[in-house]
N, C-alpha and C. Protein backbone atom coordinates (compact mmCIF):
# COMPACT_ATOMS: atom_id res chain seq x y z
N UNK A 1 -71.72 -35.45 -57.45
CA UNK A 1 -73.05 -35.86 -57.90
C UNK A 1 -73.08 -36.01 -59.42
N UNK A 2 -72.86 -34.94 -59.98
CA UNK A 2 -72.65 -34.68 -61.99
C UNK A 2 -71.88 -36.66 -62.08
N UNK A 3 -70.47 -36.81 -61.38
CA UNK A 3 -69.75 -37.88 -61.44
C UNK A 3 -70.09 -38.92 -62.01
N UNK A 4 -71.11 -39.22 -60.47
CA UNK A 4 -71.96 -40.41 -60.37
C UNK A 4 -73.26 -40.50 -61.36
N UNK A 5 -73.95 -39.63 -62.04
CA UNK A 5 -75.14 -39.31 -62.84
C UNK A 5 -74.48 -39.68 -64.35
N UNK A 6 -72.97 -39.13 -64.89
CA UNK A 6 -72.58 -39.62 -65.47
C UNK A 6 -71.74 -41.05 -65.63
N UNK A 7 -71.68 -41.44 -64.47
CA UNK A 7 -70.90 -42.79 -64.33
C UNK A 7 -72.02 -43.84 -64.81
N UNK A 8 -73.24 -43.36 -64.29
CA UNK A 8 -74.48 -44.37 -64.02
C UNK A 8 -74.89 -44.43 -65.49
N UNK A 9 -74.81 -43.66 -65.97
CA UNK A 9 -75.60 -43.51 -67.53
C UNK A 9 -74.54 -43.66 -68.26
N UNK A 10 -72.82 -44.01 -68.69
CA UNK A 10 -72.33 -44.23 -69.07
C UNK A 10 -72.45 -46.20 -69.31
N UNK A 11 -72.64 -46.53 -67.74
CA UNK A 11 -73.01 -47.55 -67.32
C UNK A 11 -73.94 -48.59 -68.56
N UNK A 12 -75.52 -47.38 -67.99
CA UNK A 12 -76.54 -48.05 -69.41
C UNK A 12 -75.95 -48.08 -70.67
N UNK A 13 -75.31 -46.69 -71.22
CA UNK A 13 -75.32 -46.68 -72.65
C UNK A 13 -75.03 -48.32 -73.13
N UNK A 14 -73.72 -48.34 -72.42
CA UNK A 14 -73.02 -49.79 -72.61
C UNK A 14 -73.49 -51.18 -72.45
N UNK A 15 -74.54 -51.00 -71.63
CA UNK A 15 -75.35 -52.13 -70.89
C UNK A 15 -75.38 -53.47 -71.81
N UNK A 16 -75.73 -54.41 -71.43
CA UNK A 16 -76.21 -55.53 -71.99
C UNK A 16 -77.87 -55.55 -71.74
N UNK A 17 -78.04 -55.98 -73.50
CA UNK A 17 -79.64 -56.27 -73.57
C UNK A 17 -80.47 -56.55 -71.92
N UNK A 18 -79.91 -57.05 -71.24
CA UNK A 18 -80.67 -57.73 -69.42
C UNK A 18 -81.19 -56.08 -69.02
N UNK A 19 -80.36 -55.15 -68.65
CA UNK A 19 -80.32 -54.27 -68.37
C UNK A 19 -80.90 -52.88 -69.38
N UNK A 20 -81.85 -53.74 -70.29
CA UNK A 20 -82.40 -52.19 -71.14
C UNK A 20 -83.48 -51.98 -70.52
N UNK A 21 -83.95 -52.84 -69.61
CA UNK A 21 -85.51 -52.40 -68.83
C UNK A 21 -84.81 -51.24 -67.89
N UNK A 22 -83.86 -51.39 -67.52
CA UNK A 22 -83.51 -50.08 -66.35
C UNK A 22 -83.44 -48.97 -66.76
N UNK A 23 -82.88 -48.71 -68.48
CA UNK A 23 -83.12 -47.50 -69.24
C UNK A 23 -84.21 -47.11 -69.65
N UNK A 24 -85.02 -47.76 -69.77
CA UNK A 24 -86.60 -47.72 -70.16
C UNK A 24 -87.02 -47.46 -68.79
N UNK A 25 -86.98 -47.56 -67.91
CA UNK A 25 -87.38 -47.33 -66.58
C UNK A 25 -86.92 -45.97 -66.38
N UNK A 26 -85.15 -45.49 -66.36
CA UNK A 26 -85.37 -44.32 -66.64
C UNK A 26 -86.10 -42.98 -67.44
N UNK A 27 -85.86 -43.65 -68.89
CA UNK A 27 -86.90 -42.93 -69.87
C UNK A 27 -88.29 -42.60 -69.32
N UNK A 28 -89.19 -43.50 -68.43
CA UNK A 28 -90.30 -43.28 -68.43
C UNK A 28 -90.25 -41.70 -67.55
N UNK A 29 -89.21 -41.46 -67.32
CA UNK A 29 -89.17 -40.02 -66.02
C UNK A 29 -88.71 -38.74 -67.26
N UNK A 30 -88.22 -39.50 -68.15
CA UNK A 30 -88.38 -37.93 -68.99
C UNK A 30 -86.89 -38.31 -69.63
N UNK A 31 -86.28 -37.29 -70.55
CA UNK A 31 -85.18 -37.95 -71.43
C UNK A 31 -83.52 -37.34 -70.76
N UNK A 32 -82.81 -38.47 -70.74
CA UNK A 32 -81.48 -38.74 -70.07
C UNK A 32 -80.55 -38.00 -71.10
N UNK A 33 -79.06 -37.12 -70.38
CA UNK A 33 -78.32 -36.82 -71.18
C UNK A 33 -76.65 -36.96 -70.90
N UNK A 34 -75.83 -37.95 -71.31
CA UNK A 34 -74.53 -38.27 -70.61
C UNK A 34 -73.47 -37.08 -71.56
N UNK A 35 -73.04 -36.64 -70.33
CA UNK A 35 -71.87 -35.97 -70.55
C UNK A 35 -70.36 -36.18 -70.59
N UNK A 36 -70.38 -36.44 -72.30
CA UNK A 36 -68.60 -37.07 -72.16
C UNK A 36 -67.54 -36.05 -72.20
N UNK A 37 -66.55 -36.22 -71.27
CA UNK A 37 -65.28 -35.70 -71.60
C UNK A 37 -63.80 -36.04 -72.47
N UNK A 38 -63.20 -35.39 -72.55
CA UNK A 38 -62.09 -36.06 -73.62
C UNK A 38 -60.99 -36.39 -72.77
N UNK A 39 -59.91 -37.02 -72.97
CA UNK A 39 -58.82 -37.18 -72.12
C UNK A 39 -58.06 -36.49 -71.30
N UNK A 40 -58.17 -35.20 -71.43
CA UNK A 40 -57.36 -34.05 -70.50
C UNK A 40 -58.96 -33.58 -70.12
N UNK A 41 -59.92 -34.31 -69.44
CA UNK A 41 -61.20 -33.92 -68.89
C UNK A 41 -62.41 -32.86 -69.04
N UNK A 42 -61.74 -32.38 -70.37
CA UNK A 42 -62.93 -31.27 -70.88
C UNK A 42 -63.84 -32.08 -71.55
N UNK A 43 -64.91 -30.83 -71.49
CA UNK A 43 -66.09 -31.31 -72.45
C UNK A 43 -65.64 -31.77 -73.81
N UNK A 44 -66.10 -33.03 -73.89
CA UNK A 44 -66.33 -33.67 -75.69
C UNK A 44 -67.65 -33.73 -76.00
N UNK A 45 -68.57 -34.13 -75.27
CA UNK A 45 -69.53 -34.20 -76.33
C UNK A 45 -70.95 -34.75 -75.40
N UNK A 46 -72.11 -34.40 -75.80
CA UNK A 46 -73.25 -34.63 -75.12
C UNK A 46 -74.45 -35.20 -75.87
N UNK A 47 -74.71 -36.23 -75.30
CA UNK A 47 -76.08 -37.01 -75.91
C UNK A 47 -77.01 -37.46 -75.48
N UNK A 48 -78.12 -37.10 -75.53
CA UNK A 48 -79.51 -36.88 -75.24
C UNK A 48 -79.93 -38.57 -75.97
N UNK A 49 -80.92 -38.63 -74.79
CA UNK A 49 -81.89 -40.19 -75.17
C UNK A 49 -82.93 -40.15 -74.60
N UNK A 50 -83.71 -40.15 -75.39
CA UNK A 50 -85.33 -40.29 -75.23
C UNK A 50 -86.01 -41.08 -76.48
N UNK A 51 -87.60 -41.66 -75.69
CA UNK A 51 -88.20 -42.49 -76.06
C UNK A 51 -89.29 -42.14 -76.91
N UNK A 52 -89.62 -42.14 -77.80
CA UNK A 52 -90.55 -42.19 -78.55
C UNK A 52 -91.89 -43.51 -79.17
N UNK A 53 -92.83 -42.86 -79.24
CA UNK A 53 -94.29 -43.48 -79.09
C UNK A 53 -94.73 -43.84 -80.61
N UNK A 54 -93.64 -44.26 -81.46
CA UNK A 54 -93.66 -44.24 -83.39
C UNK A 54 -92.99 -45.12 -83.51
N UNK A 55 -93.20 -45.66 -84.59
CA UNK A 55 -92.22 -46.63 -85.20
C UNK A 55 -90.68 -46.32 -86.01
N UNK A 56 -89.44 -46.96 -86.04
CA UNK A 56 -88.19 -46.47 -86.03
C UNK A 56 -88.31 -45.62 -87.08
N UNK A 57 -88.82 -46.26 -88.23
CA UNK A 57 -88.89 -44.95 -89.69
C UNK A 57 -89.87 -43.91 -89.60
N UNK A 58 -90.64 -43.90 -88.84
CA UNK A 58 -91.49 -42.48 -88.71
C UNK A 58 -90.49 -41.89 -88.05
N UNK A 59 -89.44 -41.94 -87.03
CA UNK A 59 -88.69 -41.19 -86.51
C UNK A 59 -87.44 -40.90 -87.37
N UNK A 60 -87.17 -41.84 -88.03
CA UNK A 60 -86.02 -41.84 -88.67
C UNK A 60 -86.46 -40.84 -90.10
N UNK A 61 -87.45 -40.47 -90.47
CA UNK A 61 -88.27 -39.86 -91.43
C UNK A 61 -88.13 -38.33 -91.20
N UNK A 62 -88.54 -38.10 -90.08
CA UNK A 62 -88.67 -37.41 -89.30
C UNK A 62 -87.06 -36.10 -88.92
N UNK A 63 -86.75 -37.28 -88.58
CA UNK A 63 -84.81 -36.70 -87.92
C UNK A 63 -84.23 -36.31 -89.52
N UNK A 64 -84.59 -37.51 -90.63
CA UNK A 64 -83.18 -36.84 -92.08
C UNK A 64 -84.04 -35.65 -92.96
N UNK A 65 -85.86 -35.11 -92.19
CA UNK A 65 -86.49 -34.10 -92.94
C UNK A 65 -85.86 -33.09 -92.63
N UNK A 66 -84.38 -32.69 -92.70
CA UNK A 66 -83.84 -31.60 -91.98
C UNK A 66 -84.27 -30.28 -93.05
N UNK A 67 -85.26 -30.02 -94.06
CA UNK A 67 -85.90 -28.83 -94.67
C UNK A 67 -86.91 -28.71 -93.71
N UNK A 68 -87.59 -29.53 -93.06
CA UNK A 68 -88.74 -28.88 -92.08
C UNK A 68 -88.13 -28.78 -90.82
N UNK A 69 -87.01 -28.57 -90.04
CA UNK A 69 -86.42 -28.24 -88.78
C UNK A 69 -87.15 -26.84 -88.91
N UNK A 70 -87.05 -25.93 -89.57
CA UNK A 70 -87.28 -24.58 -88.93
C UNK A 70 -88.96 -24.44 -88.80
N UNK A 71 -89.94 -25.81 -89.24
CA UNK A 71 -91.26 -25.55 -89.05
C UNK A 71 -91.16 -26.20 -87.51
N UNK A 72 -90.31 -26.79 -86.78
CA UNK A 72 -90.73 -27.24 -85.77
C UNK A 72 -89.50 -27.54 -84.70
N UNK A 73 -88.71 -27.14 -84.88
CA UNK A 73 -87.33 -27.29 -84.39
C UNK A 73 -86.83 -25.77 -83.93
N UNK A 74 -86.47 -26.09 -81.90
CA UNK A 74 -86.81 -24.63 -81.72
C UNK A 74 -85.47 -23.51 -82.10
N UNK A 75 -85.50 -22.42 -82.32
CA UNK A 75 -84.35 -21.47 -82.75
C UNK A 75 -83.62 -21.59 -83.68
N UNK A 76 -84.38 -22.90 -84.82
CA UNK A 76 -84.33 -22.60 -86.75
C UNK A 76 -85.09 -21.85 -86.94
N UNK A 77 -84.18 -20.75 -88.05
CA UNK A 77 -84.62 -19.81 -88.34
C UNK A 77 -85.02 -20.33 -89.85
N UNK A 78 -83.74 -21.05 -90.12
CA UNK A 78 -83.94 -21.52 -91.92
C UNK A 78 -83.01 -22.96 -91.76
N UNK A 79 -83.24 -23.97 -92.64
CA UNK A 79 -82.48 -24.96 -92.95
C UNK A 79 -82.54 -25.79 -94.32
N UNK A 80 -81.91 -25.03 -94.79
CA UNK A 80 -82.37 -25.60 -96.24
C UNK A 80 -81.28 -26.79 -97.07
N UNK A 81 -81.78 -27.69 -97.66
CA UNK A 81 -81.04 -28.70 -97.55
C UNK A 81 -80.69 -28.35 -99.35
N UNK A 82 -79.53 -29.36 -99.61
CA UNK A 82 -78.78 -29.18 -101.45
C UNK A 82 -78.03 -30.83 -100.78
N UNK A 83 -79.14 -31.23 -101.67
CA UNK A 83 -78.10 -33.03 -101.96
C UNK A 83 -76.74 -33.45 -102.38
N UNK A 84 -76.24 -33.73 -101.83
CA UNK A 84 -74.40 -33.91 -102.22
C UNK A 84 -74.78 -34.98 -102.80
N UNK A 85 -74.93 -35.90 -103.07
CA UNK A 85 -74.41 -37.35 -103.48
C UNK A 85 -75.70 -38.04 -102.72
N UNK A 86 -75.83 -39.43 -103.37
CA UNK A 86 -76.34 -40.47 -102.33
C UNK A 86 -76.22 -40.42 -100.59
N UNK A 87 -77.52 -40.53 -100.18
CA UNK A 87 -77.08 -40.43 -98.56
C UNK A 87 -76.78 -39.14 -98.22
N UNK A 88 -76.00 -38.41 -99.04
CA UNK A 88 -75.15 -37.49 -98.48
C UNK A 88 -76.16 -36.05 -98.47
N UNK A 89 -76.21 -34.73 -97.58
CA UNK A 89 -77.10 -33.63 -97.78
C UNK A 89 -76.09 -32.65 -97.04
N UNK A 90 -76.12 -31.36 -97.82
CA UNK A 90 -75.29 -29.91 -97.11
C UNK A 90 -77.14 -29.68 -96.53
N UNK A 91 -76.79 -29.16 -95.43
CA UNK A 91 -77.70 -28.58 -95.09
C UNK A 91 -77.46 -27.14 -94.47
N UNK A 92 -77.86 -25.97 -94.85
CA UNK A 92 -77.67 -24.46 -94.55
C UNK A 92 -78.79 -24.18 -93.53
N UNK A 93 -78.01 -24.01 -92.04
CA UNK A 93 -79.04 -23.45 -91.10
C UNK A 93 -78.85 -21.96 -90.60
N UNK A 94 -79.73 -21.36 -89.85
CA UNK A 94 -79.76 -20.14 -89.54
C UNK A 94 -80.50 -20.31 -88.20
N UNK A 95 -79.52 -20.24 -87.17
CA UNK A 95 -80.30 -20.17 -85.82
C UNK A 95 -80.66 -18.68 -84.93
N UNK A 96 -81.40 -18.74 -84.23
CA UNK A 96 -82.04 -17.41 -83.85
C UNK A 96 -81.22 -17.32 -82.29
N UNK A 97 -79.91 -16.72 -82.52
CA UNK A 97 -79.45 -16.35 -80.57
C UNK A 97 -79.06 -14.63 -80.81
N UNK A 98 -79.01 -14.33 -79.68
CA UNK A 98 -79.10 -13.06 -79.25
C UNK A 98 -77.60 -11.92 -79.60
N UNK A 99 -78.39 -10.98 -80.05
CA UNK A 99 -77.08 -10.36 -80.38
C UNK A 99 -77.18 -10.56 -81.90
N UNK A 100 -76.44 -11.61 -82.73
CA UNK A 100 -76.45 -12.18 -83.74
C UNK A 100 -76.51 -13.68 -84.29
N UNK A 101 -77.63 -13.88 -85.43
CA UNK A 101 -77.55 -15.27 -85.52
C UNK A 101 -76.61 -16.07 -86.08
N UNK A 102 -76.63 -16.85 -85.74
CA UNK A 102 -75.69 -18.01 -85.96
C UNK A 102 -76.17 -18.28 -87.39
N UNK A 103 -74.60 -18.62 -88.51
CA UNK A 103 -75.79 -19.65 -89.81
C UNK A 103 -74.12 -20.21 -90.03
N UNK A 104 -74.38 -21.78 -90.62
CA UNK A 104 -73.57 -22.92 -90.24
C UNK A 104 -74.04 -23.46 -91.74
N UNK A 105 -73.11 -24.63 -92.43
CA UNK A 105 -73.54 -25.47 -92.96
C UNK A 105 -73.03 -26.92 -92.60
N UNK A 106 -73.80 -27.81 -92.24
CA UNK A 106 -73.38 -28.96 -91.71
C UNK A 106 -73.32 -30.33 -92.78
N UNK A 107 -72.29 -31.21 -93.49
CA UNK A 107 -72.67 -31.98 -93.79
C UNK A 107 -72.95 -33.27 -93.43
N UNK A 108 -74.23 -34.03 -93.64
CA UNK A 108 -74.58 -35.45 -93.14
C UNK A 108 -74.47 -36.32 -94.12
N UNK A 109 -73.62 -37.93 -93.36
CA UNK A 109 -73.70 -38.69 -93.96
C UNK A 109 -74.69 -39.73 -93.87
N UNK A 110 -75.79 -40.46 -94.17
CA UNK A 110 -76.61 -40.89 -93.55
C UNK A 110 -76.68 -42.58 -94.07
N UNK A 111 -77.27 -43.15 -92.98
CA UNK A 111 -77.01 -44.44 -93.32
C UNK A 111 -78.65 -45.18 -92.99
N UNK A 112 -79.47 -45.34 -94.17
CA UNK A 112 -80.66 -45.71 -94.02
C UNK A 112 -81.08 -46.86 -92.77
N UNK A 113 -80.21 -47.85 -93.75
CA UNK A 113 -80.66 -49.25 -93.24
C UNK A 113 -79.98 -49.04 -91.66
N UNK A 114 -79.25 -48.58 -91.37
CA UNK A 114 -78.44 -49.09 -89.86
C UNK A 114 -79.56 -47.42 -89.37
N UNK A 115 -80.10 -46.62 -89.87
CA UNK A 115 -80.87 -45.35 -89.24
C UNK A 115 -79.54 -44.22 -88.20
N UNK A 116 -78.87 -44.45 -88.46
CA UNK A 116 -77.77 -43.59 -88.20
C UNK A 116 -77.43 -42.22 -89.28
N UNK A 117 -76.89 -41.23 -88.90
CA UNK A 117 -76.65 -40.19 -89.38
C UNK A 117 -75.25 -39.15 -88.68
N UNK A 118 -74.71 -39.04 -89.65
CA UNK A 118 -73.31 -38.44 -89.58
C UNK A 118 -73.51 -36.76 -89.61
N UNK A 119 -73.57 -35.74 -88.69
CA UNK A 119 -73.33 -34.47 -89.33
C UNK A 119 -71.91 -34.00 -89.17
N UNK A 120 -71.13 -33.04 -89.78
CA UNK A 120 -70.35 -32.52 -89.67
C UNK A 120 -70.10 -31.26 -90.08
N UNK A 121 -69.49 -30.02 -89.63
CA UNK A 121 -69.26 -28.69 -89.82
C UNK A 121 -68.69 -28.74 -91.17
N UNK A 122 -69.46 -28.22 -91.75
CA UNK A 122 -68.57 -27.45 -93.46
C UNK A 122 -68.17 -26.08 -93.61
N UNK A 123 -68.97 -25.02 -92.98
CA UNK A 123 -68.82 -23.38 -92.96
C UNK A 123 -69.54 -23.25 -92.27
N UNK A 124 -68.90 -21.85 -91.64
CA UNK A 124 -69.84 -21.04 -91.06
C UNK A 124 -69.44 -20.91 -89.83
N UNK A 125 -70.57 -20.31 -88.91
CA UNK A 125 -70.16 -20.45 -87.54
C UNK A 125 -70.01 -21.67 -87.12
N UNK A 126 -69.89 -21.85 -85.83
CA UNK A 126 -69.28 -22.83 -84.83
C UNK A 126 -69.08 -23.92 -85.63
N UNK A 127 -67.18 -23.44 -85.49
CA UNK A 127 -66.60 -24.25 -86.69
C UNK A 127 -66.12 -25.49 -85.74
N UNK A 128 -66.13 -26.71 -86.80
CA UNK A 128 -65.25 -27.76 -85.94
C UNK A 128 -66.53 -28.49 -84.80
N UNK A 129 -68.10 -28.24 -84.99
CA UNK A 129 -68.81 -28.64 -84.05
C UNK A 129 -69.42 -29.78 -85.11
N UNK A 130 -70.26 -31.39 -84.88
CA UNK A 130 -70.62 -32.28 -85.33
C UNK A 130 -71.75 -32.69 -84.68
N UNK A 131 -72.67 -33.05 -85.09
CA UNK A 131 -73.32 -34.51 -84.41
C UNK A 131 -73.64 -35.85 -84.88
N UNK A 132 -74.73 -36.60 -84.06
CA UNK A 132 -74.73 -37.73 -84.82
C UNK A 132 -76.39 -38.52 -84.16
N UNK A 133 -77.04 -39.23 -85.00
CA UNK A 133 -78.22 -39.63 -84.61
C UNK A 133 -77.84 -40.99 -85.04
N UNK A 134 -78.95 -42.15 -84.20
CA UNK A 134 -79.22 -43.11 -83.78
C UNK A 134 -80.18 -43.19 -83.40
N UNK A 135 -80.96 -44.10 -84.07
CA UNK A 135 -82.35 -44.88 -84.21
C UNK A 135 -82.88 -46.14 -83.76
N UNK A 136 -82.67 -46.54 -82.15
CA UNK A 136 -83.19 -48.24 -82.52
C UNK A 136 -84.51 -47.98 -82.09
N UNK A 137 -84.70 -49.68 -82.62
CA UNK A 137 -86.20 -50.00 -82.22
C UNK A 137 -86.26 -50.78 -80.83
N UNK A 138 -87.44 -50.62 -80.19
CA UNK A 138 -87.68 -51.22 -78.54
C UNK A 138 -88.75 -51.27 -78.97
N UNK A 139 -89.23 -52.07 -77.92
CA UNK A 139 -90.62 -52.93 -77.63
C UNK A 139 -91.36 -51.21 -77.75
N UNK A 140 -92.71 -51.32 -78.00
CA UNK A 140 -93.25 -50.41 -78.04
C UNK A 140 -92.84 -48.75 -78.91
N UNK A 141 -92.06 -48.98 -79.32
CA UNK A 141 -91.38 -47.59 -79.86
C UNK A 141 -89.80 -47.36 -80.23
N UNK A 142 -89.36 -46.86 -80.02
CA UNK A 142 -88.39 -45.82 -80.47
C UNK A 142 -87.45 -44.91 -79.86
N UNK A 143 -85.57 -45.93 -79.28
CA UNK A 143 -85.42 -44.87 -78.90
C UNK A 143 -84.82 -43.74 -79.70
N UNK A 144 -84.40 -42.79 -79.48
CA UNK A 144 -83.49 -41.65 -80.14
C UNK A 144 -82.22 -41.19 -79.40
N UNK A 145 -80.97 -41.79 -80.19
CA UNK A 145 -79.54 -41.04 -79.05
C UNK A 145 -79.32 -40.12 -80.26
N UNK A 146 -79.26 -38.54 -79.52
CA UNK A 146 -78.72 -37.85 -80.33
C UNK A 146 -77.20 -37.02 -80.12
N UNK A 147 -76.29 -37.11 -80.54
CA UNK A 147 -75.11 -36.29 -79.63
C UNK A 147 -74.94 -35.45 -80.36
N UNK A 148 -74.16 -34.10 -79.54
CA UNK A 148 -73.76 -33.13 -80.04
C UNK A 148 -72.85 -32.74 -79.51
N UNK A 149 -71.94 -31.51 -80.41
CA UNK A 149 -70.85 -31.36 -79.73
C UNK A 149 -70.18 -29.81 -80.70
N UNK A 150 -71.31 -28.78 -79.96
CA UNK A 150 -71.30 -27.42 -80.43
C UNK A 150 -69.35 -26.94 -80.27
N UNK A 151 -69.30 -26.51 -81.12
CA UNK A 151 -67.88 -25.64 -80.40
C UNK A 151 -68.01 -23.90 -81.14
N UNK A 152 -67.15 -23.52 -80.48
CA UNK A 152 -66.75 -21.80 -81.17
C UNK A 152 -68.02 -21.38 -81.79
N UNK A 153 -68.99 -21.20 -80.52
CA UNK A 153 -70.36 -21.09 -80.59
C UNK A 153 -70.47 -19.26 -80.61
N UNK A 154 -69.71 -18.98 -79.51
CA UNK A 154 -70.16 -17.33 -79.52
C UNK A 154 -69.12 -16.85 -78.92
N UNK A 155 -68.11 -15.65 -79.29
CA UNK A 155 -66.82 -15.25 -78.90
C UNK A 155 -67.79 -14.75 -77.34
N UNK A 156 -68.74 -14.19 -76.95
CA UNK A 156 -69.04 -13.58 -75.97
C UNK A 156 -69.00 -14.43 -75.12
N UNK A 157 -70.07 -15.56 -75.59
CA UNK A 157 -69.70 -16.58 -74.37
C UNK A 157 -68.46 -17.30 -74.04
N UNK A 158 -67.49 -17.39 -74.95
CA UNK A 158 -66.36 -18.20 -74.65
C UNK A 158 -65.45 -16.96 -73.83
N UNK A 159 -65.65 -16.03 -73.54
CA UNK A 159 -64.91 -15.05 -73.00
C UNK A 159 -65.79 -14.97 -71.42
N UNK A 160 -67.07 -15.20 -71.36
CA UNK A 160 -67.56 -16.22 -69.62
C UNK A 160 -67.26 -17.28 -69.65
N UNK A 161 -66.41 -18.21 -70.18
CA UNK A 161 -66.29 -19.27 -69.52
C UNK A 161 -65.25 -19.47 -68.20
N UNK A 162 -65.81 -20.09 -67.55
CA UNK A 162 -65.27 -20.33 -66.53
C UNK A 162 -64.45 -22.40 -66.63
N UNK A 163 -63.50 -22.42 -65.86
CA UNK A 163 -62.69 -23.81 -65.58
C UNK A 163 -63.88 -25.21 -65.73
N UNK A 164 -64.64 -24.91 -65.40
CA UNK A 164 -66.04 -26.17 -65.21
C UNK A 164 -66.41 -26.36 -66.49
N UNK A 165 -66.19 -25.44 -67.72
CA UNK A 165 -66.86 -24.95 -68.45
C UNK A 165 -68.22 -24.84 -68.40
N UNK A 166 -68.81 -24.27 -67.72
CA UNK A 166 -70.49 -24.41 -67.51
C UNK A 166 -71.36 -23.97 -68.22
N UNK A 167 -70.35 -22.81 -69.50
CA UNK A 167 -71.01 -22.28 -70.37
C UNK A 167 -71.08 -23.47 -71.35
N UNK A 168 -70.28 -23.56 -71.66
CA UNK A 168 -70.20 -24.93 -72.92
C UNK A 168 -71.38 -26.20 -72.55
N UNK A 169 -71.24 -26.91 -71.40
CA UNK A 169 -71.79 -28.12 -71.40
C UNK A 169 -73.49 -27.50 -71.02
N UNK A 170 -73.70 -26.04 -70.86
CA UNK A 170 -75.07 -25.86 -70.46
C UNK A 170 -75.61 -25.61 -72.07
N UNK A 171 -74.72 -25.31 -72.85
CA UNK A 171 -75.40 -25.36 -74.11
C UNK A 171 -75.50 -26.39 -74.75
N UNK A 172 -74.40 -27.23 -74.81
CA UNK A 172 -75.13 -28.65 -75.19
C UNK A 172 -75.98 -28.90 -74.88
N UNK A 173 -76.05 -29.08 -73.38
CA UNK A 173 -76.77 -30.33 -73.07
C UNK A 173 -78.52 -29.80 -73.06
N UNK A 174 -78.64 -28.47 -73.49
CA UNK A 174 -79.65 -27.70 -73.54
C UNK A 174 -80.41 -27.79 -75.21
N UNK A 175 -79.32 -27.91 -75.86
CA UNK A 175 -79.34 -28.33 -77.12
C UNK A 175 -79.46 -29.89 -77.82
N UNK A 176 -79.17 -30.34 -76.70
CA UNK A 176 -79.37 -32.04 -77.12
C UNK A 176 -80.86 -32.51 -76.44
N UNK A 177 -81.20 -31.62 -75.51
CA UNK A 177 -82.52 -32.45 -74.92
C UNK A 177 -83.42 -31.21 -75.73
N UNK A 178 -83.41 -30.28 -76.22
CA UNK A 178 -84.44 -29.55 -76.82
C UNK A 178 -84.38 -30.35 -78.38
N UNK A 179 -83.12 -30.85 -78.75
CA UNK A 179 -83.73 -31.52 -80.45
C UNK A 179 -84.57 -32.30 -80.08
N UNK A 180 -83.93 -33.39 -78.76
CA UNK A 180 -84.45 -34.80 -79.15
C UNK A 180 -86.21 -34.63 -78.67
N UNK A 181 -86.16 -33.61 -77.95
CA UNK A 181 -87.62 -33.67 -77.61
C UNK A 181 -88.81 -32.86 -78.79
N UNK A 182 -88.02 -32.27 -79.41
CA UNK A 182 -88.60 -31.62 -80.51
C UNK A 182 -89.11 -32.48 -81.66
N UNK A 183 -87.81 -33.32 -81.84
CA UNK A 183 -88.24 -34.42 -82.70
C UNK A 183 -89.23 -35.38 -82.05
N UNK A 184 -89.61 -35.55 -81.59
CA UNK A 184 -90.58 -36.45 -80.52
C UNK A 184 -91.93 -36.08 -80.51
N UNK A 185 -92.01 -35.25 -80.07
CA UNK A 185 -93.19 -34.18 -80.28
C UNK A 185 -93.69 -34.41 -81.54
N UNK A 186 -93.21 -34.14 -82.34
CA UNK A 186 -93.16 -33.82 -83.79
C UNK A 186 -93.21 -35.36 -84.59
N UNK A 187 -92.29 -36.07 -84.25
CA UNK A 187 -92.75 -38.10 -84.24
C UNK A 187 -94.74 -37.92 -84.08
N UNK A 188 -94.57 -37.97 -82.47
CA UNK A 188 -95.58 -38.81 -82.26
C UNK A 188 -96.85 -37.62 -82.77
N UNK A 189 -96.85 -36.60 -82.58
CA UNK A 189 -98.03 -35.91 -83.37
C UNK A 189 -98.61 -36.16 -84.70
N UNK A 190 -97.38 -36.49 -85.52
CA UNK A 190 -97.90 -36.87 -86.84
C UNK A 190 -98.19 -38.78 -86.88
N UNK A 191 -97.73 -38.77 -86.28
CA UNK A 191 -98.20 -40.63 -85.87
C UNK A 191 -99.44 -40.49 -86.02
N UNK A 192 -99.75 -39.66 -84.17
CA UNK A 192 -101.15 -39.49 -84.25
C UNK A 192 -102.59 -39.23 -85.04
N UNK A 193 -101.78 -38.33 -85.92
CA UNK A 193 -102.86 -37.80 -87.10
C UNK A 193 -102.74 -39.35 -87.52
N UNK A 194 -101.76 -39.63 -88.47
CA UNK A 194 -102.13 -40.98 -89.37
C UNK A 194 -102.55 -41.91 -88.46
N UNK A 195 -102.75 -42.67 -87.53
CA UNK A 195 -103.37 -43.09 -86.89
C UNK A 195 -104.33 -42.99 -85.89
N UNK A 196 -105.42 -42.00 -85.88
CA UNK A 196 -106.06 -41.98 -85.27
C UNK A 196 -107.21 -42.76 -84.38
């Protein structure tokens, strides 16, 4: 079943323009998340897509405010950003998990005009983990692909993992549909205010 759910949505990502009403058709049921593997069939990487009710730069506004993640982004504790260069931002987070928190610094490369964004692990915990955002525009709104691809997240949990890895891909993919919906939320609320 997982197979076919990922075969099918591998399918869209790739789709031709004919076929974006069928993703939008999915979207309307709530936000999709394809699970890629790497060549010897483990988890690589997971990305969340959902639709938003804003225009591409209110979202795209939105996704590179990574100093307000911890006002609205769930289990930031802190994220405080220090400008590298043009485009470029270290951002220092502090997430809230059990036991002990996690704090990471990720750097992004960001690319206005194309609304894309590069993160990558600099220090800290879960070393060697990245993501990456994508911004287009659709009729009516906004979608959002966000991927992620946590690693050497928590010695406790990597010591339950089991062959499926079920620990790993349940945190992604738990982590990719809680940003993208966070950011969404958080899109269209402030839409709302300015447009009332």
């Amino acid at each position: 079943m997982r197979a076919a759910v990922v075969a099918a949505l591998a399918c869209l990502w790739a789709a031709a323009p004919a076929r974006a009403q069928d993703l939008m058709a999915l979207l309307k049921k709530g936000p999709l998340v394809l699970v890629q593997n790497d060549a010897h069939g483990k988890f690589d990487r997971a990305t969340a897509i959902i639709d938003v009710k804003a225009p591409p730069d209110a979202v795209w506004d939105v996704v590179t405010n990574f100093s307000n993640y911890r006002y609205f982004m769930p289990k930031v504790v802190k994220s405080e950003v220090h400008v590298d260069g043009p485009n470029q931002e270290d951002v220092a987070y502090e997430i809230d998990v059990p036991i002990s928190n996690e704090s990471y610094v990720f750097h992004y490369v960001l690319d206005p005009q194309k609304r894309t964004a590069h993160g990558q692990w600099l220090k800290g915990d879960i070393e060697g983990s990245f993501c990456d955002w994508r911004i287009v525009p659709v009729q009516g709104g906004t979608l959002i692909y966000y991927t992620t691809a946590s690693r050497n997240y928590s010695s406790l949990a990597q010591k339950l993992e089991d062959s499926q890895q079920t620990i790993t891909v349940g945190i992604n993919v738990a982590a990719a549909l809680a940003t993208v919906r966070a950011i969404k939320h958080r899109t269209e609320g402030l839409s709302s205010v300015a447009n009332p």
